[in-house]
Protein backbone atom coordinates (compact mmCIF):
# COMPACT_ATOMS: atom_id res chain seq x y z
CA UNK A 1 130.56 111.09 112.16
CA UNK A 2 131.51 109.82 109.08
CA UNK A 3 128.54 107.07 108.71
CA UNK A 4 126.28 109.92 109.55
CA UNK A 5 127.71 112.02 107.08
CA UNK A 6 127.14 108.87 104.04
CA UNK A 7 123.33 109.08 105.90
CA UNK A 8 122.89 112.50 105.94
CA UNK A 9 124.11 112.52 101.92
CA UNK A 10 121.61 109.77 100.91
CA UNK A 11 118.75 111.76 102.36
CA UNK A 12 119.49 114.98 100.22
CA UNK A 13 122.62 117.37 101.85
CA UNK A 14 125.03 118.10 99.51
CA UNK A 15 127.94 116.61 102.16
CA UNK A 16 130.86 114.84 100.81
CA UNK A 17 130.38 111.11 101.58
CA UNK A 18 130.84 107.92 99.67
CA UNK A 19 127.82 106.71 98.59
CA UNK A 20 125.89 104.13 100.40
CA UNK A 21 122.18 102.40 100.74
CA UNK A 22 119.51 105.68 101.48
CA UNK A 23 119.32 106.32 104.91
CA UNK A 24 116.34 105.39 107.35
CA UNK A 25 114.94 109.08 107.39
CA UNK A 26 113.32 109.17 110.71
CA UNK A 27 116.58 107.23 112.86
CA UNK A 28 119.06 109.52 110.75
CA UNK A 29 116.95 113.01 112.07
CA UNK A 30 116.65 111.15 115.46
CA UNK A 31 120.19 110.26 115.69
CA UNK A 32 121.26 114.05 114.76
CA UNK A 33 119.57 115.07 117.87
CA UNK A 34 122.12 114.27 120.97
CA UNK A 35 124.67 116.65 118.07
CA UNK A 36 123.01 119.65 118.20
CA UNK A 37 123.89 121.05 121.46
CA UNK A 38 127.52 121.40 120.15
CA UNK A 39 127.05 121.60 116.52
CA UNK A 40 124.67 124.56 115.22
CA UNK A 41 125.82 124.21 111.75
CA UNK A 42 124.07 120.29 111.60
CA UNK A 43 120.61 121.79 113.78
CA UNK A 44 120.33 124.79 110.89
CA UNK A 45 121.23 122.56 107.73
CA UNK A 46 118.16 119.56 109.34
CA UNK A 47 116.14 122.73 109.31
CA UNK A 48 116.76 123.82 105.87
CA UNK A 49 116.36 119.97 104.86
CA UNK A 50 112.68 119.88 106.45
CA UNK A 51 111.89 122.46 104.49
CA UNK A 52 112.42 120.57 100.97
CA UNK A 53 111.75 117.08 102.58
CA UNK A 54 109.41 118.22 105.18
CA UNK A 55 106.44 116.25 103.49
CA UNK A 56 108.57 112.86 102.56
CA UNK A 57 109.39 112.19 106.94
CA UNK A 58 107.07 109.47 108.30
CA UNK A 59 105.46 111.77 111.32
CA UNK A 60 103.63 108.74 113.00
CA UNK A 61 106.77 106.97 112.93
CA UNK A 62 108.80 109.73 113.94
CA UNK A 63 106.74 109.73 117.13
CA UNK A 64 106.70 105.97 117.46
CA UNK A 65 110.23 105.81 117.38
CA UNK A 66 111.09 108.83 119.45
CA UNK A 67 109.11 107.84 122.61
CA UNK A 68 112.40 106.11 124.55
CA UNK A 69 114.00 109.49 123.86
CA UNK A 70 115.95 110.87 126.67
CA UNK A 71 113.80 114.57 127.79
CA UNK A 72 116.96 116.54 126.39
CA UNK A 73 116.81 115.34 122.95
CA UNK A 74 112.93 115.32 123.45
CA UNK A 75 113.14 118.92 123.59
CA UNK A 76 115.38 119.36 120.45
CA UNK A 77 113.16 117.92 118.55
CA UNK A 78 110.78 119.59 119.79
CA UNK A 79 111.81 122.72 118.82
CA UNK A 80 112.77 121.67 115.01
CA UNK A 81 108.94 120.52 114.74
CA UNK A 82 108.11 124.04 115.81
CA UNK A 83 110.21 125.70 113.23
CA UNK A 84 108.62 122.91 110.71
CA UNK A 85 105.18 123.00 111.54
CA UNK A 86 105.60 127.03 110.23
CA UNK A 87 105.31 125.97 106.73
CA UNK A 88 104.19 122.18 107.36
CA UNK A 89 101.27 121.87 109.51
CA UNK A 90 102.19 118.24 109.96
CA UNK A 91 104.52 119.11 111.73
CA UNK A 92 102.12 120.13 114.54
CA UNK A 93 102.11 116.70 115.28
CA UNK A 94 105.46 116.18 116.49
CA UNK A 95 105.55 119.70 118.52
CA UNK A 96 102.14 118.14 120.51
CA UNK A 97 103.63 114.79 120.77
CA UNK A 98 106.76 116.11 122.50
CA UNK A 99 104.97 118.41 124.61
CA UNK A 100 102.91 116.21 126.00
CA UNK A 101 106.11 113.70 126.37
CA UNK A 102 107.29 116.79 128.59
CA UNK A 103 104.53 117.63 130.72
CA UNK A 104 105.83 116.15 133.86
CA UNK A 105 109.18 116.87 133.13
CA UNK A 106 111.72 119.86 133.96
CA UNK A 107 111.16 121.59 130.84
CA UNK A 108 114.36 123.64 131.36
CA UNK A 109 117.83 122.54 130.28
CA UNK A 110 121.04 123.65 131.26
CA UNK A 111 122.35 126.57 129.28
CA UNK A 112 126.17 127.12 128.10
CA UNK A 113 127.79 130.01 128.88
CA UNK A 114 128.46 130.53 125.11
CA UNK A 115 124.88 130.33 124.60
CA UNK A 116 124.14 132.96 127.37
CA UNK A 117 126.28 135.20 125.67
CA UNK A 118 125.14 134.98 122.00
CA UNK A 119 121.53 135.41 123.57
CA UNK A 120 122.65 138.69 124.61
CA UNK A 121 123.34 139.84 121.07
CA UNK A 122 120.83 137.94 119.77
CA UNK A 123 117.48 137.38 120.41
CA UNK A 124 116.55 133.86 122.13
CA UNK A 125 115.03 131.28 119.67
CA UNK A 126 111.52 130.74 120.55
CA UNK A 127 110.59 127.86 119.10
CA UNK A 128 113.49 125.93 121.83
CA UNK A 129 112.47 128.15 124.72
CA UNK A 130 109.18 126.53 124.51
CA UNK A 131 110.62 123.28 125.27
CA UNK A 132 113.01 124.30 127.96
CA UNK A 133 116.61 125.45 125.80
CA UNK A 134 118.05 128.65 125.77
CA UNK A 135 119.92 129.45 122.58
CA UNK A 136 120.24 132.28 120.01
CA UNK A 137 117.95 132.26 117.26
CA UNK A 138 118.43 129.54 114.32
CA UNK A 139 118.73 130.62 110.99
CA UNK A 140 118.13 127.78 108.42
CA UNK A 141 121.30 127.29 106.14
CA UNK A 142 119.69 127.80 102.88
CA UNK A 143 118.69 125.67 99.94
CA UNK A 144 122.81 125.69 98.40
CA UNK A 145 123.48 122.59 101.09
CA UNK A 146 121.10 120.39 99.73
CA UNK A 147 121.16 118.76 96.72
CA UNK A 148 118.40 118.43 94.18
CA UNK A 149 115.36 117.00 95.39
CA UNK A 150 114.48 115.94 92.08
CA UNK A 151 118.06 113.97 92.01
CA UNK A 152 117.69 112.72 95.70
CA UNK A 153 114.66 110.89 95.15
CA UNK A 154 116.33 109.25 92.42
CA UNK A 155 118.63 107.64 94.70
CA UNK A 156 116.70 106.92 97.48
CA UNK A 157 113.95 103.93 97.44
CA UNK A 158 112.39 105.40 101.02
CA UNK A 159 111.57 108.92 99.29
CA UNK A 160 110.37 107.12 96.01
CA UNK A 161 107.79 104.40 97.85
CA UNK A 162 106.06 107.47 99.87
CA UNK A 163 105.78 109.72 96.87
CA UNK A 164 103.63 106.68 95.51
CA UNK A 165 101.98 105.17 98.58
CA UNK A 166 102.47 108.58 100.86
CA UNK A 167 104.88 108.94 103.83
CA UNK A 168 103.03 106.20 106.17
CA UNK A 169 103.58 102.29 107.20
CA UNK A 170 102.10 100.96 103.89
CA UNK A 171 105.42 102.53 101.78
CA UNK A 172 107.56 101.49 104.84
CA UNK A 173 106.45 98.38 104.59
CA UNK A 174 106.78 98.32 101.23
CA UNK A 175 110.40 99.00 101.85
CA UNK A 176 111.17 96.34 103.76
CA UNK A 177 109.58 93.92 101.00
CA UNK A 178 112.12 95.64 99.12
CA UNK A 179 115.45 94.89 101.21
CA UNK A 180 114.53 91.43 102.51
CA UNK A 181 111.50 89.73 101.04
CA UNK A 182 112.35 86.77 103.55
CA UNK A 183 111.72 88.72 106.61
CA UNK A 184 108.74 87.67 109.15
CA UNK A 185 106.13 90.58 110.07
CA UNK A 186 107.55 90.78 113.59
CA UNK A 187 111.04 91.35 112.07
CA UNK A 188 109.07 94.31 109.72
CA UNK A 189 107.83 95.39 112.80
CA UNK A 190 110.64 95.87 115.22
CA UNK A 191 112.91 97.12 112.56
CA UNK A 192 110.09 100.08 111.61
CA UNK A 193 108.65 100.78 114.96
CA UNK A 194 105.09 99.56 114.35
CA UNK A 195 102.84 96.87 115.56
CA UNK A 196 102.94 92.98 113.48
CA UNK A 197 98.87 93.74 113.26
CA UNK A 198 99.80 97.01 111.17
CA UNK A 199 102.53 95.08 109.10
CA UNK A 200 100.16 91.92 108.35
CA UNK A 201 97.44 94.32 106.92
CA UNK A 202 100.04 95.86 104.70
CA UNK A 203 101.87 93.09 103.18
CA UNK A 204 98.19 91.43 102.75
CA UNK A 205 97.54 94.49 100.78
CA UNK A 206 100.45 94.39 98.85
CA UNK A 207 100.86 90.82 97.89
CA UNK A 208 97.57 91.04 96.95
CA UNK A 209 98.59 94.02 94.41
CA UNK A 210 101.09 92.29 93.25
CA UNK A 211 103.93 94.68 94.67
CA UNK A 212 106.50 91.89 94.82
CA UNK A 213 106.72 92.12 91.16
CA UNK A 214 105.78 96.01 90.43
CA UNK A 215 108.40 97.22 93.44
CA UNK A 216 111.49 95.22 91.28
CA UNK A 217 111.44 98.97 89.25
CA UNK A 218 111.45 101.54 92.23
C-alpha cells in the first residue's frame, strides 16, 4: 500500500508519501481496482481525481491495457467510467468498452452483507448496478484531497507531454524517449500497451522534430 500511496501522490492526491518518479496513470487507476471492494474511501477519492485529471488519462490505452482484466474489476471500472463520462464524454469510451467486455459474462457480483445493508438506507449506486455490483451510492471526496493541478503537472513528465502532444501514444511515446532513449520499439511497445507499428510511426515523427533535444526541458 505504501508504493501505491508514493503513485497515487505523484498523480495529484494530496496523500502523504515520499516522493518518487510520476506514476504510470493508467496501471496506477488499474491497479486501484481489485481495492475498491473493501476500501470506499480510495473508489470516491479516484472519482474526485477524474474529475480534475479526467482529460490528462490515456482512454485508448486505458482500454488496451485493461482487456486481461479479471470480469470483477472489469465491472469496477466500469462503473467509475460511468460516473466520468457525466462530465467527460470520453469517458463513454471506457463504459462501452467494458460493456461489451461483459456481454457474455455474469454481469452480477456477489454482494456483502455490509453493502446490503447500507443499500437499505441508501439508495443503490447506479452507475455499478449497470455492471453487475450492488453498493450504496458513491459520493466523490471533494477537491480538498487533491493537490493543485497546476502544481501536479509540475511534477509529473506524463501530465506535461499530453498537455503538449494530447493524452494519446505520440506523448507516451514521447515518454519513454524520455526515461530510456536506448530502448528498442518493441520494448516501447510492451511497456505502453501498443503495437511496435504505432511506436515506429511515433518516434519517426519525433526524431524527425527533433524531440530528443526539445524533450531535455519537460
Amino acid at each position: 500500500m505504501k508504493e501505491l500511496s508514493s503513485k497515487l501522490a505523484s498523480l495529484g492526491m494530496a496523500i502523504l508519501s515520499e516522493g518518487g518518479e510520476p506514476a504510470d496513470p493508467e496501471k496506477t487507476l488499474l491497479e486501484c481496482l481489485t481495492l475498491f471492494q473493501d476500501d470506499r474511501k480510495l473508489l470516491a477519492l479516484i472519482l474526485t481525481w477524474i474529475e480534475s485529471y479526467g482529460d490528462l488519462v490515456h482512454i485508448e490505452r486505458l482500454c488496451t491495457l485493461a482487456k486481461s482484466s479479471a470480469p470483477l474489476e472489469l465491472a469496477w471500472l466500469g462503473g467509475v467510467a460511468s460516473h466520468a463520462s457525466q462530465n467527460n464524454s470520453r469517458w463513454g469510451t471506457v463504459v462501452r468498452f467494458v460493456e461489451k467486455k461483459l456481454s457474455n459474462q455474469r454481469r452480477r457480483f456477489e454482494t456483502s452483507q455490509l453493502d446490503l445493508l447500507a443499500v437499505k438506507r441508501k439508495e443503490k449506486d447506479s452507475h455499478f448496478a449497470k455492471f453487475g455490483l450492488t453498493i450504496p451510492t458513491v459520493t466523490p471526496a471533494g477537491t480538498k484531497k487533491l493537490r493543485a493541478r497546476s502544481a501536479t503537472i509540475q511534477t509529473n513528465t506524463w501530465f506535461r507531454l499530453r498537455l503538449l502532444f494530447g493524452s494519446n501514444w505520440r506523448a507516451d511515446i514521447a515518454m519513454a524517449m524520455l526515461k530510456a532513449k536506448d530502448q528498442t520499439p518493441y520494448r516501447i511497445a510492451k511497456n505502453l500497451g501498443c503495437n511496435t507499428e504505432t511506436v515506429y510511426r511515433n518516434l519517426k515523427a519525433l526524431q524527425e522534430g527533433g524531440a530528443d533535444k526539445i524533450l531535455v526541458a519537460v
